[in-house]
C-alpha atoms as a PDB file:
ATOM      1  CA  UNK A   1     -12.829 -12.438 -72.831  1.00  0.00           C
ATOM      2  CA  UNK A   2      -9.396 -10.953 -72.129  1.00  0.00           C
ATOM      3  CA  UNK A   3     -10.775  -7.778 -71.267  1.00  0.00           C
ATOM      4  CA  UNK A   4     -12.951  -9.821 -68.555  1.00  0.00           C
ATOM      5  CA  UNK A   5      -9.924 -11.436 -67.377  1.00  0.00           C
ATOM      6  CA  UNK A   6      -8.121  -8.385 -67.199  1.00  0.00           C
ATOM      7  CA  UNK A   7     -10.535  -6.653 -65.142  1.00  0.00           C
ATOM      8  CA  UNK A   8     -10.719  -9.623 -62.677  1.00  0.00           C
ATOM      9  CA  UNK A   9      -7.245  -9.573 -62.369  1.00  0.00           C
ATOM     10  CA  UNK A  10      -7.266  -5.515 -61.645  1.00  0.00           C
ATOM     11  CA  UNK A  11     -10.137  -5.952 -59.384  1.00  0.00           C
ATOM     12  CA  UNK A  12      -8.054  -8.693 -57.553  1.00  0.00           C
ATOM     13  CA  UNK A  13      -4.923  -6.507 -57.257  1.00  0.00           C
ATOM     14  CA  UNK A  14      -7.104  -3.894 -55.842  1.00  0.00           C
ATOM     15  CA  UNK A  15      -8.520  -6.237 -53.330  1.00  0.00           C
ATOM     16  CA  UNK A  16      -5.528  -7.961 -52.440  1.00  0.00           C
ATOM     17  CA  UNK A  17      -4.011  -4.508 -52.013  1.00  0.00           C
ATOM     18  CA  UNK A  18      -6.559  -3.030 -49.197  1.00  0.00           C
ATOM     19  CA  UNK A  19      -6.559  -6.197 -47.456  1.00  0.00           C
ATOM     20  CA  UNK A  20      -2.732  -6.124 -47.501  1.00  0.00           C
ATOM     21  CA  UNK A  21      -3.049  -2.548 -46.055  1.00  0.00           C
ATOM     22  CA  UNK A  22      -5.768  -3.735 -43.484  1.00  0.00           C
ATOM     23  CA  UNK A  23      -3.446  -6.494 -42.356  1.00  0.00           C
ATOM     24  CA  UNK A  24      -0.346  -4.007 -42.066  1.00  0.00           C
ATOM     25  CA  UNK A  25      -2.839  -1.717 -40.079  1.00  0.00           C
ATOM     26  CA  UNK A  26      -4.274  -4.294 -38.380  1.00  0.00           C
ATOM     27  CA  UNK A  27      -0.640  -5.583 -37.312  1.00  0.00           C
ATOM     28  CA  UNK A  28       0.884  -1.938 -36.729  1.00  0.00           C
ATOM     29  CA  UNK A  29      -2.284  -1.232 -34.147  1.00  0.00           C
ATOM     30  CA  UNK A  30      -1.814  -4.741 -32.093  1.00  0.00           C
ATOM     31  CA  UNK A  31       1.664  -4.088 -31.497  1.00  0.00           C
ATOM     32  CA  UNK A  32       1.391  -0.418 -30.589  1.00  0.00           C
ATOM     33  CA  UNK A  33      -1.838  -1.704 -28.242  1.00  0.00           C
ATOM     34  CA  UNK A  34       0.955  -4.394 -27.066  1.00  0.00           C
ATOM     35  CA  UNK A  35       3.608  -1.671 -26.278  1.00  0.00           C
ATOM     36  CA  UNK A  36       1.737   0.578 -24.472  1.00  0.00           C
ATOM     37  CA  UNK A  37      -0.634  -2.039 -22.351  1.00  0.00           C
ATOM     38  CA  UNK A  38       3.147  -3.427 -21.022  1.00  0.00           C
ATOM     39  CA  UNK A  39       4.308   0.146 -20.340  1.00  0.00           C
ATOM     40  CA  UNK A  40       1.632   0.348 -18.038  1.00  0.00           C
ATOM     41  CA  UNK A  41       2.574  -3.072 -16.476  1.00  0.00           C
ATOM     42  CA  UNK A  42       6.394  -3.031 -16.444  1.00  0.00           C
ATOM     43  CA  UNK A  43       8.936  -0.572 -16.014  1.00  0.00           C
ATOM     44  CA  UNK A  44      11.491  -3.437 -17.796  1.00  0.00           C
ATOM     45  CA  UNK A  45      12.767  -2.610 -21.298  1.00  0.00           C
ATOM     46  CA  UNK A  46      13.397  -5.903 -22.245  1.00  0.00           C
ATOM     47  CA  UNK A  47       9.927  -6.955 -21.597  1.00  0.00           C
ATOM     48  CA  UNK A  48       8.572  -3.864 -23.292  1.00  0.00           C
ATOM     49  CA  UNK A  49      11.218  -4.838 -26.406  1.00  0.00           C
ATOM     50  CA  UNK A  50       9.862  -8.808 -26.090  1.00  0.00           C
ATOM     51  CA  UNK A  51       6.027  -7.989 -25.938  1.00  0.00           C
ATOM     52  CA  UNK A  52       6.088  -6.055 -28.899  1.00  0.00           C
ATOM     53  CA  UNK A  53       7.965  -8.788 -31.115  1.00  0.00           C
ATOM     54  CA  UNK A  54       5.981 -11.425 -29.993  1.00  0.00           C
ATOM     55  CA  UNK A  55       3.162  -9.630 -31.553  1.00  0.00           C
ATOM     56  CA  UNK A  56       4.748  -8.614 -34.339  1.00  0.00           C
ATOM     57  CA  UNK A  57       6.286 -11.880 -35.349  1.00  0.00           C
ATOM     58  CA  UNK A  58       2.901 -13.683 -34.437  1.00  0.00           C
ATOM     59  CA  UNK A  59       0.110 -11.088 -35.042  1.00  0.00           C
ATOM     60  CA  UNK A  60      -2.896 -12.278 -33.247  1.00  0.00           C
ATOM     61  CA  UNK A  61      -1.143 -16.021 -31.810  1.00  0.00           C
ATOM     62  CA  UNK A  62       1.480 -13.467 -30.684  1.00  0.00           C
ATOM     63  CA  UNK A  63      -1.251 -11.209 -29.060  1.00  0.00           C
ATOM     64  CA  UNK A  64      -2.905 -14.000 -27.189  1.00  0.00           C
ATOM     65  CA  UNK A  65       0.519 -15.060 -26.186  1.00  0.00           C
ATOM     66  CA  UNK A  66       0.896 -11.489 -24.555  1.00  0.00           C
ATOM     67  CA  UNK A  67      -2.261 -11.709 -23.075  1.00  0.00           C
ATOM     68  CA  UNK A  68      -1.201 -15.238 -21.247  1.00  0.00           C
ATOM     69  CA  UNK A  69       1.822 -13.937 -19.906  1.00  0.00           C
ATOM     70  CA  UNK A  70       1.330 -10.239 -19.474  1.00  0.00           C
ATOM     71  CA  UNK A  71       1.591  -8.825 -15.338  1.00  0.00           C
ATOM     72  CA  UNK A  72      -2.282  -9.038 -14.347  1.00  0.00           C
ATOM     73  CA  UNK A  73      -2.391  -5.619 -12.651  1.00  0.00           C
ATOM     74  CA  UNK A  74      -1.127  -1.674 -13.865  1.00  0.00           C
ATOM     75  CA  UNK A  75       1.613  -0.174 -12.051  1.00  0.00           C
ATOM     76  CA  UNK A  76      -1.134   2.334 -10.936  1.00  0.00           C
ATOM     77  CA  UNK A  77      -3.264  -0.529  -9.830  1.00  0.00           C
ATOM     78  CA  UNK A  78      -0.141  -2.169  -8.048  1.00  0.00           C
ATOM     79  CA  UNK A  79       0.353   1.698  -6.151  1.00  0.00           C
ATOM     80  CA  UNK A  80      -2.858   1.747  -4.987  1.00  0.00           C
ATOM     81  CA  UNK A  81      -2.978  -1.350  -3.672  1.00  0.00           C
ATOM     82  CA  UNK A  82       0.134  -0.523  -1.695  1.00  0.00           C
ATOM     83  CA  UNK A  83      -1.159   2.889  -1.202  1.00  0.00           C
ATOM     84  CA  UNK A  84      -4.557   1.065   0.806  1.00  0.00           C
ATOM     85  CA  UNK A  85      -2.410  -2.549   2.457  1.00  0.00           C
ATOM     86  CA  UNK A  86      -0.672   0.550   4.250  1.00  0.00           C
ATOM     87  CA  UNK A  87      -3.534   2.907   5.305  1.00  0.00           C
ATOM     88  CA  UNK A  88      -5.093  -0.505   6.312  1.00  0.00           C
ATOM     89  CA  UNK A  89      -1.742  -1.165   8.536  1.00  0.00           C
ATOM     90  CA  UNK A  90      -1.451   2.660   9.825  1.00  0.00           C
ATOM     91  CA  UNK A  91      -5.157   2.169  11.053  1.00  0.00           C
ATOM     92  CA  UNK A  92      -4.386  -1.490  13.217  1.00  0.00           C
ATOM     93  CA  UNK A  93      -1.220   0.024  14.638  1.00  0.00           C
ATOM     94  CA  UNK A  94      -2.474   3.485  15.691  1.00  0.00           C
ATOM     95  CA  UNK A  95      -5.658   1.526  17.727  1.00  0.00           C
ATOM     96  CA  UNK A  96      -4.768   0.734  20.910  1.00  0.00           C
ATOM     97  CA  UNK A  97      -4.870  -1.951  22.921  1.00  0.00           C
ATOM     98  CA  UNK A  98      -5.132  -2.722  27.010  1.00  0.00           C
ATOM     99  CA  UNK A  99      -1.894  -4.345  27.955  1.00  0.00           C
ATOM    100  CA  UNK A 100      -3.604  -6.448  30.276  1.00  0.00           C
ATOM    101  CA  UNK A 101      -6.741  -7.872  28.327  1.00  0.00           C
ATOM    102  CA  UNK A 102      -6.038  -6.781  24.796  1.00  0.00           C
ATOM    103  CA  UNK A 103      -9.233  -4.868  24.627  1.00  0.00           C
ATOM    104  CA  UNK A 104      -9.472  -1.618  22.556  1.00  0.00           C
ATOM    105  CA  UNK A 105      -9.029   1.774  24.791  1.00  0.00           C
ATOM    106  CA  UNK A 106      -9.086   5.397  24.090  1.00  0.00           C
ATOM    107  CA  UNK A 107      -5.898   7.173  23.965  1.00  0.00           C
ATOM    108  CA  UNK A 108      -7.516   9.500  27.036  1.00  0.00           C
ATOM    109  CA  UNK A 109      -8.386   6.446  29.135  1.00  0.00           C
ATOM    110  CA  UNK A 110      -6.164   6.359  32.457  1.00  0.00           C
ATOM    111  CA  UNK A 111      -7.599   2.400  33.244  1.00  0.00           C
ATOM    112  CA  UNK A 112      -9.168  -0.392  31.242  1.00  0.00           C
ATOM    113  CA  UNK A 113     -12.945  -0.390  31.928  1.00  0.00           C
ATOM    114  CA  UNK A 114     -12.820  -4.046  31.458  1.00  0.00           C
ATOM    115  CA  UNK A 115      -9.886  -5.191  33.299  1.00  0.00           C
ATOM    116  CA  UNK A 116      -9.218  -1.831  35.611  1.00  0.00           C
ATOM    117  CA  UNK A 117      -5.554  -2.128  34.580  1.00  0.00           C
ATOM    118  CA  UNK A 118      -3.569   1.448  35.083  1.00  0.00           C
ATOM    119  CA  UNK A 119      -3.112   2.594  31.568  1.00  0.00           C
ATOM    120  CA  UNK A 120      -1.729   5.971  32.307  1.00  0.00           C
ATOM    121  CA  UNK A 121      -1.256   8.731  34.956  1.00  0.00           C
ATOM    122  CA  UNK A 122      -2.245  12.219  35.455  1.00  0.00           C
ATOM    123  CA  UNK A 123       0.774  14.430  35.763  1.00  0.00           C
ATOM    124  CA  UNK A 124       1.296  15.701  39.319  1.00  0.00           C
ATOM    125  CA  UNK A 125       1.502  19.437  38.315  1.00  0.00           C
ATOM    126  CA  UNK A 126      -0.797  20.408  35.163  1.00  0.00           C
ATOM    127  CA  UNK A 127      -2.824  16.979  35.385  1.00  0.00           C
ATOM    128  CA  UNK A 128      -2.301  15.776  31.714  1.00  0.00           C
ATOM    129  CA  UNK A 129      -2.294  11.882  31.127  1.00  0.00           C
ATOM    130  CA  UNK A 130       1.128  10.635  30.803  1.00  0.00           C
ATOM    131  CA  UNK A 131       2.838   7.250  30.272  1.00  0.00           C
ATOM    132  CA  UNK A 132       3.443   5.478  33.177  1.00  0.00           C
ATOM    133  CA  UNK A 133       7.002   5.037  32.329  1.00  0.00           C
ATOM    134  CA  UNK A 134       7.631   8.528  32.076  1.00  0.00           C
ATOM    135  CA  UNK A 135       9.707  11.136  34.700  1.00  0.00           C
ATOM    136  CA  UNK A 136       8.769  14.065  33.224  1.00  0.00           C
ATOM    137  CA  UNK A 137       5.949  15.586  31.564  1.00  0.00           C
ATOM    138  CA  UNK A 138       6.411  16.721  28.321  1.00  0.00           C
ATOM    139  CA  UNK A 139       3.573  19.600  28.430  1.00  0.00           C
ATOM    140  CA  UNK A 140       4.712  21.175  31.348  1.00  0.00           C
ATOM    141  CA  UNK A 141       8.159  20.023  32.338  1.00  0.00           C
ATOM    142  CA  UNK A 142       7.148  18.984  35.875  1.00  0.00           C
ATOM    143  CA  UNK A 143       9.207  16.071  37.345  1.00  0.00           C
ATOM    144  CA  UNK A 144       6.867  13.329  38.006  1.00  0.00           C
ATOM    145  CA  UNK A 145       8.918  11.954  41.062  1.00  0.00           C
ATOM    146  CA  UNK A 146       6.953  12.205  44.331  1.00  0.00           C
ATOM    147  CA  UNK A 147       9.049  14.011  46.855  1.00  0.00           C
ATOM    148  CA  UNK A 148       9.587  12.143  50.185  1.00  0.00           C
ATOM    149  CA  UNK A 149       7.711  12.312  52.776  1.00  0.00           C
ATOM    150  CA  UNK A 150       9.155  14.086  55.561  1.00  0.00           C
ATOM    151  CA  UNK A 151       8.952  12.732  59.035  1.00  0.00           C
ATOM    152  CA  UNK A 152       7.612  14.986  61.467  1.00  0.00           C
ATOM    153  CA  UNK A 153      10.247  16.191  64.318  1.00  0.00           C
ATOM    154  CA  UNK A 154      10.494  14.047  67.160  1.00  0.00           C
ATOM    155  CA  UNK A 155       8.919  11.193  65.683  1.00  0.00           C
ATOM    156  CA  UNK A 156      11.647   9.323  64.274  1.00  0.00           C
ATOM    157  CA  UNK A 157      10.972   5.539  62.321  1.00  0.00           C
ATOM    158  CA  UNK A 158      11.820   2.477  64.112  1.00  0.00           C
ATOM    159  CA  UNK A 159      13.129  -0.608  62.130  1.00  0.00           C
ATOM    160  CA  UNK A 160       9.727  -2.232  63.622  1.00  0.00           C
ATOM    161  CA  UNK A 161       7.600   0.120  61.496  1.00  0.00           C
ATOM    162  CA  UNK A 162       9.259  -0.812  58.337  1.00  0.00           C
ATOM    163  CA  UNK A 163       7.975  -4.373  58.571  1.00  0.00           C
END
Protein backbone atom coordinates (compact mmCIF):
# COMPACT_ATOMS: atom_id res chain seq x y z
CA UNK A 1 0.00 0.00 0.00
CA UNK A 2 2.90 2.40 0.57
CA UNK A 3 4.36 1.63 -2.59
CA UNK A 4 0.80 2.71 -4.14
CA UNK A 5 0.92 5.78 -2.21
CA UNK A 6 4.26 6.49 -3.16
CA UNK A 7 3.69 6.25 -6.72
CA UNK A 8 0.60 8.55 -6.49
CA UNK A 9 2.50 10.93 -4.80
CA UNK A 10 5.46 10.74 -7.67
CA UNK A 11 2.89 10.76 -10.30
CA UNK A 12 1.42 13.94 -8.59
CA UNK A 13 4.80 15.72 -8.37
CA UNK A 14 5.22 14.98 -11.95
CA UNK A 15 1.91 16.43 -12.79
CA UNK A 16 2.00 19.28 -10.65
CA UNK A 17 5.43 19.93 -12.14
CA UNK A 18 4.38 20.23 -16.07
CA UNK A 19 1.43 22.12 -15.19
CA UNK A 20 3.65 24.45 -13.12
CA UNK A 21 5.87 24.72 -16.28
CA UNK A 22 2.71 25.20 -18.56
CA UNK A 23 1.55 28.00 -16.30
CA UNK A 24 5.15 29.70 -16.27
CA UNK A 25 4.99 29.25 -20.17
CA UNK A 26 1.71 30.12 -20.40
CA UNK A 27 2.45 33.43 -18.27
CA UNK A 28 6.00 34.16 -19.96
CA UNK A 29 4.06 34.03 -23.63
CA UNK A 30 1.02 36.52 -22.47
CA UNK A 31 3.32 39.02 -21.32
CA UNK A 32 5.78 38.89 -24.20
CA UNK A 33 2.32 38.90 -26.56
CA UNK A 34 1.47 42.02 -24.12
CA UNK A 35 4.87 43.78 -24.76
CA UNK A 36 5.08 43.59 -28.19
CA UNK A 37 1.12 44.20 -29.16
CA UNK A 38 1.80 47.81 -27.04
CA UNK A 39 5.05 48.41 -28.95
CA UNK A 40 3.07 48.47 -31.88
CA UNK A 41 0.50 50.86 -30.23
CA UNK A 42 2.67 53.25 -28.19
CA UNK A 43 5.90 54.72 -28.53
CA UNK A 44 5.59 55.46 -24.37
CA UNK A 45 7.92 53.44 -22.12
CA UNK A 46 5.96 53.70 -19.25
CA UNK A 47 3.01 52.22 -20.89
CA UNK A 48 5.13 49.53 -22.49
CA UNK A 49 6.71 48.98 -18.64
CA UNK A 50 2.76 49.09 -17.19
CA UNK A 51 1.20 46.67 -19.86
CA UNK A 52 3.56 44.11 -19.25
CA UNK A 53 3.09 44.08 -15.29
CA UNK A 54 -0.39 44.17 -15.45
CA UNK A 55 -0.15 40.91 -17.15
CA UNK A 56 2.30 39.59 -15.26
CA UNK A 57 0.90 40.36 -11.87
CA UNK A 58 -2.66 39.27 -13.17
CA UNK A 59 -2.04 36.61 -15.90
CA UNK A 60 -5.15 36.33 -17.87
CA UNK A 61 -7.48 39.18 -15.52
CA UNK A 62 -4.32 41.21 -16.28
CA UNK A 63 -4.54 40.35 -20.07
CA UNK A 64 -8.16 41.25 -20.40
CA UNK A 65 -7.34 44.33 -18.48
CA UNK A 66 -4.79 45.17 -21.37
CA UNK A 67 -7.14 44.37 -23.83
CA UNK A 68 -9.80 47.06 -22.21
CA UNK A 69 -7.46 49.73 -22.12
CA UNK A 70 -4.96 49.09 -24.86
CA UNK A 71 -4.85 52.15 -27.99
CA UNK A 72 -7.46 50.53 -30.56
CA UNK A 73 -5.32 51.15 -33.66
CA UNK A 74 -1.20 50.30 -34.62
CA UNK A 75 1.01 53.11 -35.09
CA UNK A 76 1.12 51.81 -38.74
CA UNK A 77 -2.62 51.84 -38.84
CA UNK A 78 -2.63 55.43 -37.19
CA UNK A 79 0.15 56.49 -40.35
CA UNK A 80 -1.94 55.37 -42.82
CA UNK A 81 -4.79 56.86 -41.80
CA UNK A 82 -2.93 60.15 -41.75
CA UNK A 83 -1.13 59.11 -44.79
CA UNK A 84 -5.02 58.86 -46.73
CA UNK A 85 -7.08 62.10 -44.36
CA UNK A 86 -4.18 63.99 -46.32
CA UNK A 87 -4.24 62.59 -49.91
CA UNK A 88 -8.05 63.00 -49.31
CA UNK A 89 -7.30 66.90 -48.39
CA UNK A 90 -4.50 67.38 -51.28
CA UNK A 91 -7.30 66.10 -53.72
CA UNK A 92 -10.32 68.89 -52.38
CA UNK A 93 -7.75 71.66 -52.39
CA UNK A 94 -6.04 71.07 -55.77
CA UNK A 95 -9.92 70.99 -57.52
CA UNK A 96 -10.91 74.11 -58.43
CA UNK A 97 -13.61 76.07 -58.05
CA UNK A 98 -15.48 79.16 -60.13
CA UNK A 99 -15.19 82.18 -57.95
CA UNK A 100 -18.43 83.27 -58.98
CA UNK A 101 -20.77 80.09 -58.70
CA UNK A 102 -18.55 77.64 -56.90
CA UNK A 103 -18.81 75.18 -59.69
CA UNK A 104 -15.84 72.87 -60.55
CA UNK A 105 -13.56 74.24 -63.65
CA UNK A 106 -10.57 73.02 -65.44
CA UNK A 107 -7.36 74.58 -64.69
CA UNK A 108 -7.29 75.50 -68.77
CA UNK A 109 -10.74 77.11 -68.65
CA UNK A 110 -10.47 81.04 -69.33
CA UNK A 111 -14.58 81.46 -68.20
CA UNK A 112 -17.10 79.46 -66.21
CA UNK A 113 -19.40 77.63 -68.68
CA UNK A 114 -22.06 78.01 -66.14
CA UNK A 115 -21.81 81.44 -64.93
CA UNK A 116 -19.44 83.02 -67.94
CA UNK A 117 -17.33 84.56 -65.16
CA UNK A 118 -13.57 85.54 -66.51
CA UNK A 119 -11.45 82.93 -64.89
CA UNK A 120 -8.24 83.75 -66.59
CA UNK A 121 -6.55 85.57 -69.54
CA UNK A 122 -4.52 84.71 -72.46
CA UNK A 123 -1.18 86.42 -72.31
CA UNK A 124 -0.87 89.23 -74.88
CA UNK A 125 2.43 87.92 -76.41
CA UNK A 126 2.76 83.91 -76.40
CA UNK A 127 -1.11 83.44 -75.58
CA UNK A 128 -0.75 81.18 -72.43
CA UNK A 129 -3.62 81.44 -69.74
CA UNK A 130 -2.58 83.54 -66.94
CA UNK A 131 -4.12 84.81 -63.67
CA UNK A 132 -5.96 87.72 -63.98
CA UNK A 133 -4.07 89.36 -61.28
CA UNK A 134 -0.92 88.93 -62.88
CA UNK A 135 1.56 91.76 -64.84
CA UNK A 136 3.72 89.52 -66.25
CA UNK A 137 3.78 86.23 -67.72
CA UNK A 138 5.81 83.84 -66.25
CA UNK A 139 6.44 81.64 -69.59
CA UNK A 140 7.51 84.29 -71.62
CA UNK A 141 8.27 87.40 -69.63
CA UNK A 142 5.92 89.65 -71.63
CA UNK A 143 4.40 92.58 -69.62
CA UNK A 144 0.77 92.12 -69.64
CA UNK A 145 0.01 95.97 -69.49
CA UNK A 146 -1.80 97.20 -72.63
CA UNK A 147 0.10 100.10 -74.05
CA UNK A 148 -1.97 103.31 -74.59
CA UNK A 149 -3.60 104.09 -77.23
CA UNK A 150 -2.17 106.79 -79.14
CA UNK A 151 -4.30 109.55 -80.47
CA UNK A 152 -3.96 110.17 -83.98
CA UNK A 153 -2.32 113.77 -84.94
CA UNK A 154 -4.63 116.47 -85.18
CA UNK A 155 -7.34 114.88 -83.47
CA UNK A 156 -6.88 115.84 -80.03
CA UNK A 157 -9.68 114.61 -76.99
CA UNK A 158 -12.08 117.05 -75.74
CA UNK A 159 -13.21 116.91 -72.02
CA UNK A 160 -16.80 116.22 -73.78
CA UNK A 161 -15.57 112.86 -75.10
CA UNK A 162 -14.50 111.65 -71.78
CA UNK A 163 -18.07 111.67 -70.49
Amino acid sequence: MTDLINNLIAIAQILLAVLSGFFVAFTLSLVIWTYRDIRSRSRDVFAHILAALIVLLFNVPGLVIYLILRPKETLAEAYERALEEEALLQDIEEKQACPGCKQPVQPDYMVCPNCHTKLRKPCVHCGRLLHLKWNICPYCGTSQVAPPVPVPVGEEASPDDTQ
